[in-house]
N, C-alpha and C. Protein backbone atom coordinates (compact mmCIF):
# COMPACT_ATOMS: atom_id res chain seq x y z
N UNK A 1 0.82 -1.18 0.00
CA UNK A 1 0.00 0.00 0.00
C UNK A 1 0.87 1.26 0.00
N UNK A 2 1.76 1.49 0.49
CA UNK A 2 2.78 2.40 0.92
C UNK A 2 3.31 2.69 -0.31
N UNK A 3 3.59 1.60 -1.57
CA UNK A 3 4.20 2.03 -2.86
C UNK A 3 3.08 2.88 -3.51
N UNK A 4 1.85 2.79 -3.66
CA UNK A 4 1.27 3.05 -4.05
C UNK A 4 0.97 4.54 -3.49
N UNK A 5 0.52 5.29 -2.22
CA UNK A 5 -0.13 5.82 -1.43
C UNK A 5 1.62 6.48 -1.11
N UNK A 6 1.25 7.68 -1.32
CA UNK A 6 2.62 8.50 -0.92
C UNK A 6 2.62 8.97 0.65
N UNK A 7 1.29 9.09 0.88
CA UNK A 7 0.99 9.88 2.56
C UNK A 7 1.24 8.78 3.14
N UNK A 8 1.21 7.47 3.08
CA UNK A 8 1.70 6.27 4.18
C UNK A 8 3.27 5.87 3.77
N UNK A 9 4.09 5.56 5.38
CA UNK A 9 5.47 5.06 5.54
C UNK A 9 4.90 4.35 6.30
N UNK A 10 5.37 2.57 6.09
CA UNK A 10 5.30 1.87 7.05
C UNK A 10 6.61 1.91 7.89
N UNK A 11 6.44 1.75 9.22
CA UNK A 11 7.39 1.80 10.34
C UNK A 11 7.18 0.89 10.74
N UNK A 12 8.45 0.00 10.61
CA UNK A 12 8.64 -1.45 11.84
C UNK A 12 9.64 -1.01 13.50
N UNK A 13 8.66 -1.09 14.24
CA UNK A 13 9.24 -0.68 15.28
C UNK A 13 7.46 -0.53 16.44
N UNK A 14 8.22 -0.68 17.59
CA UNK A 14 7.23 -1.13 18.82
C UNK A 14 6.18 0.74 18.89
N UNK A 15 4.92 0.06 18.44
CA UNK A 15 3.78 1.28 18.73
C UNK A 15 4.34 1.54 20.47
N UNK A 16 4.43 1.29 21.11
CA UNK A 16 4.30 1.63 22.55
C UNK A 16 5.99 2.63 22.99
N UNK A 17 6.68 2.73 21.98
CA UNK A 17 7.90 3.95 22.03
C UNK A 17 8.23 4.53 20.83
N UNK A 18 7.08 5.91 20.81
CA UNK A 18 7.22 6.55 19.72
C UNK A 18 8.15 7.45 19.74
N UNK A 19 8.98 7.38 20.83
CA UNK A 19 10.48 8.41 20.59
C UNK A 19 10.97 7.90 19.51
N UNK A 20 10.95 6.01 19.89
CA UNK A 20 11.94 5.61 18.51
C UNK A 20 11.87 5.78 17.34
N UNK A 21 10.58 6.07 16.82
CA UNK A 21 10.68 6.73 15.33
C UNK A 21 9.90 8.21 15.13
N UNK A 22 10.16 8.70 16.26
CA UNK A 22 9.38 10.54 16.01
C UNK A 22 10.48 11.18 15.01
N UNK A 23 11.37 10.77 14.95
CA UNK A 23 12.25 11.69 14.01
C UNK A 23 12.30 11.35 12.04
N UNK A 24 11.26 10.09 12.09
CA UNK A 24 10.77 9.93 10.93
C UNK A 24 9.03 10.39 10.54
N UNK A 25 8.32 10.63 11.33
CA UNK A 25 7.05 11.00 11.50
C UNK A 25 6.94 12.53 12.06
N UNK A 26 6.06 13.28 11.32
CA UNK A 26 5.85 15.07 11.56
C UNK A 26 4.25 14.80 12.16
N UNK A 27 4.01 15.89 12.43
CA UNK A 27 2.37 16.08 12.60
C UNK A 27 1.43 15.30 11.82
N UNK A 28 0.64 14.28 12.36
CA UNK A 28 -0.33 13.68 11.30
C UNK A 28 -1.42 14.87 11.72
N UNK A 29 -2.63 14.39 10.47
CA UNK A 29 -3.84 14.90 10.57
C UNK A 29 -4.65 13.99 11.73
N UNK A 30 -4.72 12.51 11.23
CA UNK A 30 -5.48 11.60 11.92
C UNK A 30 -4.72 9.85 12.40
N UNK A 31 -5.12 9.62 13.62
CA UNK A 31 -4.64 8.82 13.59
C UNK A 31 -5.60 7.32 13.85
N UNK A 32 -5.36 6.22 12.87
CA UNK A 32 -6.40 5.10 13.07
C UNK A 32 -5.33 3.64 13.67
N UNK A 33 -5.74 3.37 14.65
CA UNK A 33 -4.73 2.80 16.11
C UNK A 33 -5.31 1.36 15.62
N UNK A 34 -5.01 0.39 15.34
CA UNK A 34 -5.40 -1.09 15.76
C UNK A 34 -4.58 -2.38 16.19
N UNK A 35 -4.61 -1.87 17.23
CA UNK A 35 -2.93 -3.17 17.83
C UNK A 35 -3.57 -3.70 18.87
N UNK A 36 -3.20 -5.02 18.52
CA UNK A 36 -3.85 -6.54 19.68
C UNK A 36 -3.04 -6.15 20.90
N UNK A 37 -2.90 -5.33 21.99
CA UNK A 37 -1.91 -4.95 22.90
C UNK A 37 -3.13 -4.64 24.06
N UNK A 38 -2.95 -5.25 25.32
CA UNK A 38 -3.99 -5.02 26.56
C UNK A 38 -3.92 -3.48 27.05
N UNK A 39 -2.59 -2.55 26.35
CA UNK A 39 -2.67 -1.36 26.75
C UNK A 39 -2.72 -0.24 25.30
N UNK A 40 -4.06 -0.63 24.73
CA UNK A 40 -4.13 0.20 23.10
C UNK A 40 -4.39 0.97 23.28
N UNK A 41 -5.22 1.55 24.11
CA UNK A 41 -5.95 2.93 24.90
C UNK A 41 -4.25 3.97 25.01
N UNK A 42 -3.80 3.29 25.76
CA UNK A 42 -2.65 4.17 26.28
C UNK A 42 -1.51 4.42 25.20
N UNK A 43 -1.09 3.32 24.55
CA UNK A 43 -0.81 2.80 23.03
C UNK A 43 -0.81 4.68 22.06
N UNK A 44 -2.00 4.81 21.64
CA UNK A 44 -2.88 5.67 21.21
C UNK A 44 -2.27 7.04 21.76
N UNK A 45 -2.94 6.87 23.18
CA UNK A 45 -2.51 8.41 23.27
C UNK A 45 -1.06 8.74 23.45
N UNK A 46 0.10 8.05 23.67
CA UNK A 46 1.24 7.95 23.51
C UNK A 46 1.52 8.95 22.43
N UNK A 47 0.86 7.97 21.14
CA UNK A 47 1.28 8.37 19.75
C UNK A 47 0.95 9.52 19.84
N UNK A 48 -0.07 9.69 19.95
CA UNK A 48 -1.26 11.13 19.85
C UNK A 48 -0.58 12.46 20.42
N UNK A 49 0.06 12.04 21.62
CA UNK A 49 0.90 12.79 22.09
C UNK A 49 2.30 13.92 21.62
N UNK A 50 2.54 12.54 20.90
CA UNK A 50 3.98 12.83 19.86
C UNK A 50 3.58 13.37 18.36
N UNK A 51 1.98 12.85 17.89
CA UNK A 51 1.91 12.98 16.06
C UNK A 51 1.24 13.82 15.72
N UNK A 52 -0.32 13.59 16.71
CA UNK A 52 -1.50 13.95 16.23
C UNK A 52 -1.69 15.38 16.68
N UNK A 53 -2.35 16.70 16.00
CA UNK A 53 -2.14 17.99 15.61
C UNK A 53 -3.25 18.16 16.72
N UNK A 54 -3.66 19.49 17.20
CA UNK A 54 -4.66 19.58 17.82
C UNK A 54 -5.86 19.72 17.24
N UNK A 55 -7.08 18.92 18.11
CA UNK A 55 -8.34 18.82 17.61
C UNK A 55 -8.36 17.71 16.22
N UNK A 56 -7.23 17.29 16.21
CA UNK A 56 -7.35 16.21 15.04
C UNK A 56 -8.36 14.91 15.77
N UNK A 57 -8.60 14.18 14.75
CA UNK A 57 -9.75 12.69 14.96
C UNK A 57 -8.77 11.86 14.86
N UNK A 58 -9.17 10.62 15.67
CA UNK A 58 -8.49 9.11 15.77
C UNK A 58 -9.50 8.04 15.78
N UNK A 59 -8.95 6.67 15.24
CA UNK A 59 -9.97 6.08 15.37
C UNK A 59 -9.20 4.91 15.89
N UNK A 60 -9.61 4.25 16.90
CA UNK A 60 -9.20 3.06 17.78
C UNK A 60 -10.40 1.90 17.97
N UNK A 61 -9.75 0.57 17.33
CA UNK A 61 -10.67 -0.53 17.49
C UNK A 61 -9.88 -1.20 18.45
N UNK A 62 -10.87 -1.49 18.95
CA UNK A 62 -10.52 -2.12 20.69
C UNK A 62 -10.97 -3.77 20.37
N UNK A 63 -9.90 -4.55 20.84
CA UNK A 63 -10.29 -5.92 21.08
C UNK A 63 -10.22 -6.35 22.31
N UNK A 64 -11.92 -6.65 22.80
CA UNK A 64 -11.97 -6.84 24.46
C UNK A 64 -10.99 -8.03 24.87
N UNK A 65 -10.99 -9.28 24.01
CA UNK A 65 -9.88 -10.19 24.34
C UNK A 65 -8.67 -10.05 24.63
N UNK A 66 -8.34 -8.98 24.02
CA UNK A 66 -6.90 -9.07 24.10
C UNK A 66 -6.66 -8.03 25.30
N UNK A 67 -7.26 -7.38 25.42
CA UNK A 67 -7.27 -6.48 26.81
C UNK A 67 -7.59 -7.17 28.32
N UNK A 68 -8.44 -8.05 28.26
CA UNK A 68 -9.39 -8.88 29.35
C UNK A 68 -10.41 -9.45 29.31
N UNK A 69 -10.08 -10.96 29.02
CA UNK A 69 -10.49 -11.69 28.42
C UNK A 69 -11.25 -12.00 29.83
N UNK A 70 -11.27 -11.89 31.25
CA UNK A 70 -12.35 -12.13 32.03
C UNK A 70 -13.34 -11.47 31.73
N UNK A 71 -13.50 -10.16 31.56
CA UNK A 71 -14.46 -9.15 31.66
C UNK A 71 -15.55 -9.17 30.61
N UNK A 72 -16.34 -8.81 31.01
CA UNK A 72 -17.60 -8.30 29.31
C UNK A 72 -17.20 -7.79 28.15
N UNK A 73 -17.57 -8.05 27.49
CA UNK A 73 -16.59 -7.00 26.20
C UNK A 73 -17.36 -5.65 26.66
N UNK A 74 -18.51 -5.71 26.82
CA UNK A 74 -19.14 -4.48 27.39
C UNK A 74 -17.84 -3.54 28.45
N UNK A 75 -17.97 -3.95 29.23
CA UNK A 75 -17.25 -3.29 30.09
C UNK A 75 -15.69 -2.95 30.21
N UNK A 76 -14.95 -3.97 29.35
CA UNK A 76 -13.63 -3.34 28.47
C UNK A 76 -14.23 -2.73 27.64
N UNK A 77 -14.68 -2.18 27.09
CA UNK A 77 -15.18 -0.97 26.14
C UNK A 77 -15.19 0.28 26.64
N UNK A 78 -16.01 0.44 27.80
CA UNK A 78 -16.08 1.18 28.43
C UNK A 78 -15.22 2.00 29.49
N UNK A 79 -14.03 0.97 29.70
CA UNK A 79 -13.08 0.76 30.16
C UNK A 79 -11.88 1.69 29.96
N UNK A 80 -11.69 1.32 28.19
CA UNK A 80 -10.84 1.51 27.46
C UNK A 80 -11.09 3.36 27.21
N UNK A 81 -12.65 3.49 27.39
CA UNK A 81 -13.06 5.16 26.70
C UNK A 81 -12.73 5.93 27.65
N UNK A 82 -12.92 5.28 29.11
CA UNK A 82 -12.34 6.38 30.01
C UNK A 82 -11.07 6.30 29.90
N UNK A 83 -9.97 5.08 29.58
CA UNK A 83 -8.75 5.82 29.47
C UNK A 83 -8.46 6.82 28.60
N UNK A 84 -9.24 6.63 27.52
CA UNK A 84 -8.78 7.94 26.66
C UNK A 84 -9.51 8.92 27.17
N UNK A 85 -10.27 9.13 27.79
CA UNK A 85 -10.23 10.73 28.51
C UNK A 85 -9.52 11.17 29.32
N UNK A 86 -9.28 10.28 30.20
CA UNK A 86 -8.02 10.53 30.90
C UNK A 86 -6.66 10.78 30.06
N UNK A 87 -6.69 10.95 28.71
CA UNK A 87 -5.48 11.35 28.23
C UNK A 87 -5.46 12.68 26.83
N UNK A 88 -6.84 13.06 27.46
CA UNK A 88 -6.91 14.43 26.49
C UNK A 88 -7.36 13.96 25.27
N UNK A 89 -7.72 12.68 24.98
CA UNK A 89 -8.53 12.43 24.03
C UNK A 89 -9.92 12.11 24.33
N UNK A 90 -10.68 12.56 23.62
CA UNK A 90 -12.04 13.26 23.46
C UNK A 90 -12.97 12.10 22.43
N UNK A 91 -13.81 10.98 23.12
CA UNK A 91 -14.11 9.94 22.66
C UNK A 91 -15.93 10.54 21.94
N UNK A 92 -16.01 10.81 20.77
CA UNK A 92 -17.45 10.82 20.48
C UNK A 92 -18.40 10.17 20.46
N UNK A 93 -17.76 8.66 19.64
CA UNK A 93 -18.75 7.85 19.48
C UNK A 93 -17.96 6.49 19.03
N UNK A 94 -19.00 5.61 19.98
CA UNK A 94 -18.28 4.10 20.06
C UNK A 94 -19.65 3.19 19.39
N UNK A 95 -19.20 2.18 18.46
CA UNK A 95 -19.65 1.42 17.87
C UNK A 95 -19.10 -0.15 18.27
N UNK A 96 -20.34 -1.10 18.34
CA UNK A 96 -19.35 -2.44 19.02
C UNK A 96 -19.87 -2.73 17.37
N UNK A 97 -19.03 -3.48 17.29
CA UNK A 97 -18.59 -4.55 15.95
C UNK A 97 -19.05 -5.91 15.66
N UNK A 98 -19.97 -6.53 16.52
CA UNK A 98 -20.13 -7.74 16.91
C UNK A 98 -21.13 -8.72 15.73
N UNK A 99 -21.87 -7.13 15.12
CA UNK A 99 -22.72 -8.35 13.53
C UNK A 99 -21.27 -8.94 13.16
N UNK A 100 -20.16 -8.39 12.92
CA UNK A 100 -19.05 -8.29 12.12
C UNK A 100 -17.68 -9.80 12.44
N UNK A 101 -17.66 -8.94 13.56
CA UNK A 101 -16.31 -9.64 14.35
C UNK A 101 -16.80 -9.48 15.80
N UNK A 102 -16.79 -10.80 16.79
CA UNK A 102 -17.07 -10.72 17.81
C UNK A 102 -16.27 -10.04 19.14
N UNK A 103 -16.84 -9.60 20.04
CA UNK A 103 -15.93 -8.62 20.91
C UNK A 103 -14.45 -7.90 20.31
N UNK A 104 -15.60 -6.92 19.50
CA UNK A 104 -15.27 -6.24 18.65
C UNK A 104 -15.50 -4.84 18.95
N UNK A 105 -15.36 -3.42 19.01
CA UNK A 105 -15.48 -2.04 18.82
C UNK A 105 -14.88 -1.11 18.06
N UNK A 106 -15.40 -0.04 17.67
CA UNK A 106 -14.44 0.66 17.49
C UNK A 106 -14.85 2.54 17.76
N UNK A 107 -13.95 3.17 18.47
CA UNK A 107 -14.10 4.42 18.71
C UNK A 107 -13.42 5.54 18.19
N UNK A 108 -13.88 6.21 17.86
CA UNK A 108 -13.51 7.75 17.38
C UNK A 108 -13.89 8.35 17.90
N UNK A 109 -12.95 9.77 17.77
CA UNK A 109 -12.92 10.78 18.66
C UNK A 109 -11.62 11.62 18.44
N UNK A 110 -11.39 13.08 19.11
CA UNK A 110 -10.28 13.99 18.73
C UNK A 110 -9.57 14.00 19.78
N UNK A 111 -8.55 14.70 19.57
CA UNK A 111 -7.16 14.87 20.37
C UNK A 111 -7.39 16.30 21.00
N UNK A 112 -7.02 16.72 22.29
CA UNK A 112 -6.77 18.00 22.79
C UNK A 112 -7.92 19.21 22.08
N UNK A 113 -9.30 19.08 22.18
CA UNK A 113 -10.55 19.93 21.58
C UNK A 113 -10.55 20.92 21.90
N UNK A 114 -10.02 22.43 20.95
CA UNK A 114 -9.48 23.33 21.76
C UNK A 114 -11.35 23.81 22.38
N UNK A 115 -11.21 24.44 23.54
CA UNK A 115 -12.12 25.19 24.40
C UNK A 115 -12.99 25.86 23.17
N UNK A 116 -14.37 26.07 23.43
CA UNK A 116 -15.11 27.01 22.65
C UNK A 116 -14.70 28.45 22.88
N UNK A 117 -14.26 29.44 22.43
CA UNK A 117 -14.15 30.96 22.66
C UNK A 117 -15.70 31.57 23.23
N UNK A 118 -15.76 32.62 24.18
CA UNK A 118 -17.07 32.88 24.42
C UNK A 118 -16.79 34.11 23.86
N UNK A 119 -18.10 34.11 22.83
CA UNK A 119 -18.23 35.65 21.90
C UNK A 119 -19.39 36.61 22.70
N UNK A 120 -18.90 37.76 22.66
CA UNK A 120 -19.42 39.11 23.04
C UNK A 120 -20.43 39.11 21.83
N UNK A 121 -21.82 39.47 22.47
CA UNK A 121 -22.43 40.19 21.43
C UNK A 121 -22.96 41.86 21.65
């Protein structure tokens, strides 16, 4: 895809230390996260931290298995959305996946939403 598609570089190297390749990656617009890792939530905003521009969108599919495989997928879902608020990412709207692929989701949402300005009238 990458030969084809000039805006994608694939990077081999661990999602969970994006120091190691920030000096090949600038500001993205958006970032779409999907790694079998029990900490993708955190994963995410890592990156987000280092790539993603302000008020940019991300989209993260969550696999309840691979996060906690005791729990509900329900409730790793839910789980997973408060970590990303807890990291300045701003979750809109979560979709579970399950006609599809079972304990399955996926969420979008923006990075750092700057404040509304309050206008004088």
């Amino acid at each position: 895809m990458a030969k084809k598609r000039t805006n994608i570089m694939p990077i081999i190297e661990d999602a969970r230390h994006p120091s190691k390749y920030r000096m090949l990656v600038g500001i993205v617009d958006v970032i779409f996260s999907d790694v079998a890792q029990p900490d993708q939530a955190r994963i995410l905003a890592l990156n987000a931290a280092y790539f993603l521009k302000t008020g940019g969108p991300f989209v993260l599919s969550i696999k309840a298995n691979c996060i906690d495989s005791t729990m509900p997928a329900g409730k790793v879902y839910d789980s997973e959305v408060d970590r990303l608020r807890a990291d300045l990412l701003k979750p809109a709207e979560m979709v579970a996946l399950d006609r599809f692929k079972r304990d399955r989701a996926c969420v979008v949402g923006s990075y750092r939403v700057p404040k509304k300005q309050k206008t004088s009238a």
